[in-house]
C-alpha atoms as a PDB file:
ATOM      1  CA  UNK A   1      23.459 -30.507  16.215  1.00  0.00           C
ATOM      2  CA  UNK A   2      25.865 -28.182  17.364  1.00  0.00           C
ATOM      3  CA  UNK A   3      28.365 -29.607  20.446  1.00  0.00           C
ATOM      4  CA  UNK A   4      28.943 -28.634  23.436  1.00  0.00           C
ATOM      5  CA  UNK A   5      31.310 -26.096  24.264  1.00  0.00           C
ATOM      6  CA  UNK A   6      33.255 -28.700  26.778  1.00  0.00           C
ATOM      7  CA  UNK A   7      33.367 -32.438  25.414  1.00  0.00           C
ATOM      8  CA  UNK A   8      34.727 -35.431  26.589  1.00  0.00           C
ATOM      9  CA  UNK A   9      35.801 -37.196  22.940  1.00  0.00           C
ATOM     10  CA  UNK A  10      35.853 -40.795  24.537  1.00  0.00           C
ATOM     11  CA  UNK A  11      32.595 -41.002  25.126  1.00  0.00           C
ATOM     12  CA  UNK A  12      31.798 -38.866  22.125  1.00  0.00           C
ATOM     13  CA  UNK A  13      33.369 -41.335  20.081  1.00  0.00           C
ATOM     14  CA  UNK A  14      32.445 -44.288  21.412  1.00  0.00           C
ATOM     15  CA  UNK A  15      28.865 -43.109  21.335  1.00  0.00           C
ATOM     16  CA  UNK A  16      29.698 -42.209  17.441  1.00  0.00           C
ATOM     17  CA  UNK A  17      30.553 -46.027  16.718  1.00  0.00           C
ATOM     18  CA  UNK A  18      27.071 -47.143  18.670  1.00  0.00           C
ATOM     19  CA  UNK A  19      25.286 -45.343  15.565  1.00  0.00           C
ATOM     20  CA  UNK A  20      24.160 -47.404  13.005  1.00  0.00           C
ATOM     21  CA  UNK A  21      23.881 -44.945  10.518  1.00  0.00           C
ATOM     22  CA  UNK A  22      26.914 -42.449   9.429  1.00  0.00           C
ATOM     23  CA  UNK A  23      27.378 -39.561  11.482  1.00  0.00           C
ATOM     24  CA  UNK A  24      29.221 -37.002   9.919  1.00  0.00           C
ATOM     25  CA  UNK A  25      30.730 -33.512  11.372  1.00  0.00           C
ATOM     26  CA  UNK A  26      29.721 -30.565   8.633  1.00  0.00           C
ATOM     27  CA  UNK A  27      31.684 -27.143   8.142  1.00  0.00           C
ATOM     28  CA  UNK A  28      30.272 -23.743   7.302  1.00  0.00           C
ATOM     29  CA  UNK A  29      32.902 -23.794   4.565  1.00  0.00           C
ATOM     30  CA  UNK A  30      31.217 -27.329   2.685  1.00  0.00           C
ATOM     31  CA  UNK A  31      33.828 -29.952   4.545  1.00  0.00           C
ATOM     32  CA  UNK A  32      32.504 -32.879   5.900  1.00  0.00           C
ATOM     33  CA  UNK A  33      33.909 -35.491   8.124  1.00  0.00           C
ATOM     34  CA  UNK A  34      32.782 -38.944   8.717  1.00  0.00           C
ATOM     35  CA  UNK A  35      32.969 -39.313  12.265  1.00  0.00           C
ATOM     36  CA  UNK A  36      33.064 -43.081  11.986  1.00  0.00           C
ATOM     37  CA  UNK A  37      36.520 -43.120   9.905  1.00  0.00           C
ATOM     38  CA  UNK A  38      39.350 -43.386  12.148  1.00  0.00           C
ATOM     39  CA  UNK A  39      41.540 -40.235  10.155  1.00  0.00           C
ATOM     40  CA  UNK A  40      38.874 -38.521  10.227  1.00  0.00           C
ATOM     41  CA  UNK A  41      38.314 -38.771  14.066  1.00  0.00           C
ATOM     42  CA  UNK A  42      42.065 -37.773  14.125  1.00  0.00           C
ATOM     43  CA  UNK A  43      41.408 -34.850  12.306  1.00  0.00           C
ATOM     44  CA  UNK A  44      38.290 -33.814  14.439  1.00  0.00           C
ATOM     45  CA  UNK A  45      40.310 -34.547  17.637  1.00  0.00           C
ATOM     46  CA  UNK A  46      43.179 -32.216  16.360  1.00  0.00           C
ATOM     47  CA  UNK A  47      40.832 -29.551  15.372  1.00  0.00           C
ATOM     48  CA  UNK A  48      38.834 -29.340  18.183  1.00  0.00           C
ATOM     49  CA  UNK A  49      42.361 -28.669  20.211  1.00  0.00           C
ATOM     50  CA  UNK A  50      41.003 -25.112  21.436  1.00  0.00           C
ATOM     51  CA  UNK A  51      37.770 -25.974  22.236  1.00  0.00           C
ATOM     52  CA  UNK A  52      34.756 -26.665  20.214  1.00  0.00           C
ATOM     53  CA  UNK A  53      33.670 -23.296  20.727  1.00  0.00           C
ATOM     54  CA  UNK A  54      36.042 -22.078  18.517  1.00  0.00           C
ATOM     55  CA  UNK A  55      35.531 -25.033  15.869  1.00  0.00           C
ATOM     56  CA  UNK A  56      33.058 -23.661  13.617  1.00  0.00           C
ATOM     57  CA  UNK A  57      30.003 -26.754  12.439  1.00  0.00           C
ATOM     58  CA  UNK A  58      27.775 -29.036  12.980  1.00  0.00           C
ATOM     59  CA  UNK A  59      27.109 -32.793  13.965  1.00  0.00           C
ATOM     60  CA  UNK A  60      24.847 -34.753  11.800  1.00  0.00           C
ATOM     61  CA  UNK A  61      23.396 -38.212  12.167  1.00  0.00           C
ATOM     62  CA  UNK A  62      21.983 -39.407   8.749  1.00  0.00           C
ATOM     63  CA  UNK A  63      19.733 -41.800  10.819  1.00  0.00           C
ATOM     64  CA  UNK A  64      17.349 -40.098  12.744  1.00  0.00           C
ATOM     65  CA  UNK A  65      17.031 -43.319  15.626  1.00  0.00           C
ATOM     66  CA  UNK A  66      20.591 -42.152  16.088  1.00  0.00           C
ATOM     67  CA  UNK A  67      20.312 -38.627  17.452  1.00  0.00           C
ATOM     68  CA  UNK A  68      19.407 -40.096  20.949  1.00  0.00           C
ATOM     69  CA  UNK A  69      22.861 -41.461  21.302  1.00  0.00           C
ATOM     70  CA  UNK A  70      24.018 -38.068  20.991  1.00  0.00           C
ATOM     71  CA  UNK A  71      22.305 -35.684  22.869  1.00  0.00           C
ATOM     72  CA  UNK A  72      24.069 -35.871  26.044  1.00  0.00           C
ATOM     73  CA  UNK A  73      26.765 -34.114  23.526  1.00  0.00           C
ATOM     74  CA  UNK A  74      24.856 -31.363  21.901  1.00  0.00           C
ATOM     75  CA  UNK A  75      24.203 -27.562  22.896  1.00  0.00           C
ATOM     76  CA  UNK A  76      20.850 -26.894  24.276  1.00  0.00           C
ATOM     77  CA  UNK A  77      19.050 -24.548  21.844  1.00  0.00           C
ATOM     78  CA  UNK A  78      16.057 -23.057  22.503  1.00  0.00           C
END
């Protein structure tokens, strides 16, 4: 899933450590960031500095039951 443009990360996270499965946040480029590991988050958070539209990738919850937590947070595609 690809975020929203505007995001508050508190209740991005805290929605992140409700998952029961990993959730990890995947680059164009091949990096991939567990969402659930606190340097990682610090990483994300850092990144994500300008605006998620200008961080290039792509949520992913590798248990399905979990995308529900986090749809509030994810673009609308159509």
């Amino acid at each position: 899933m690809k975020l929203k443009e505007t995001l508050d990360l508190e209740r991005f996270f805290a929605a992140v450590r409700q998952c029961r499965g990993q959730v990890t946040f995947e680059t164009p480029e091949g990096d991939v960031l567990n969402l659930k590991s606190s340097l990682c988050l610090f990483v994300f958070t850092a990144a994500s500095q300008k605006g998620f539209v200008h961080l290039p990738g792509r949520v992913r919850c590798h248990d399905p039951e979990d995308e529900p937590l986090l749809a509030e947070f994810a673009e609308v595609t159509e």
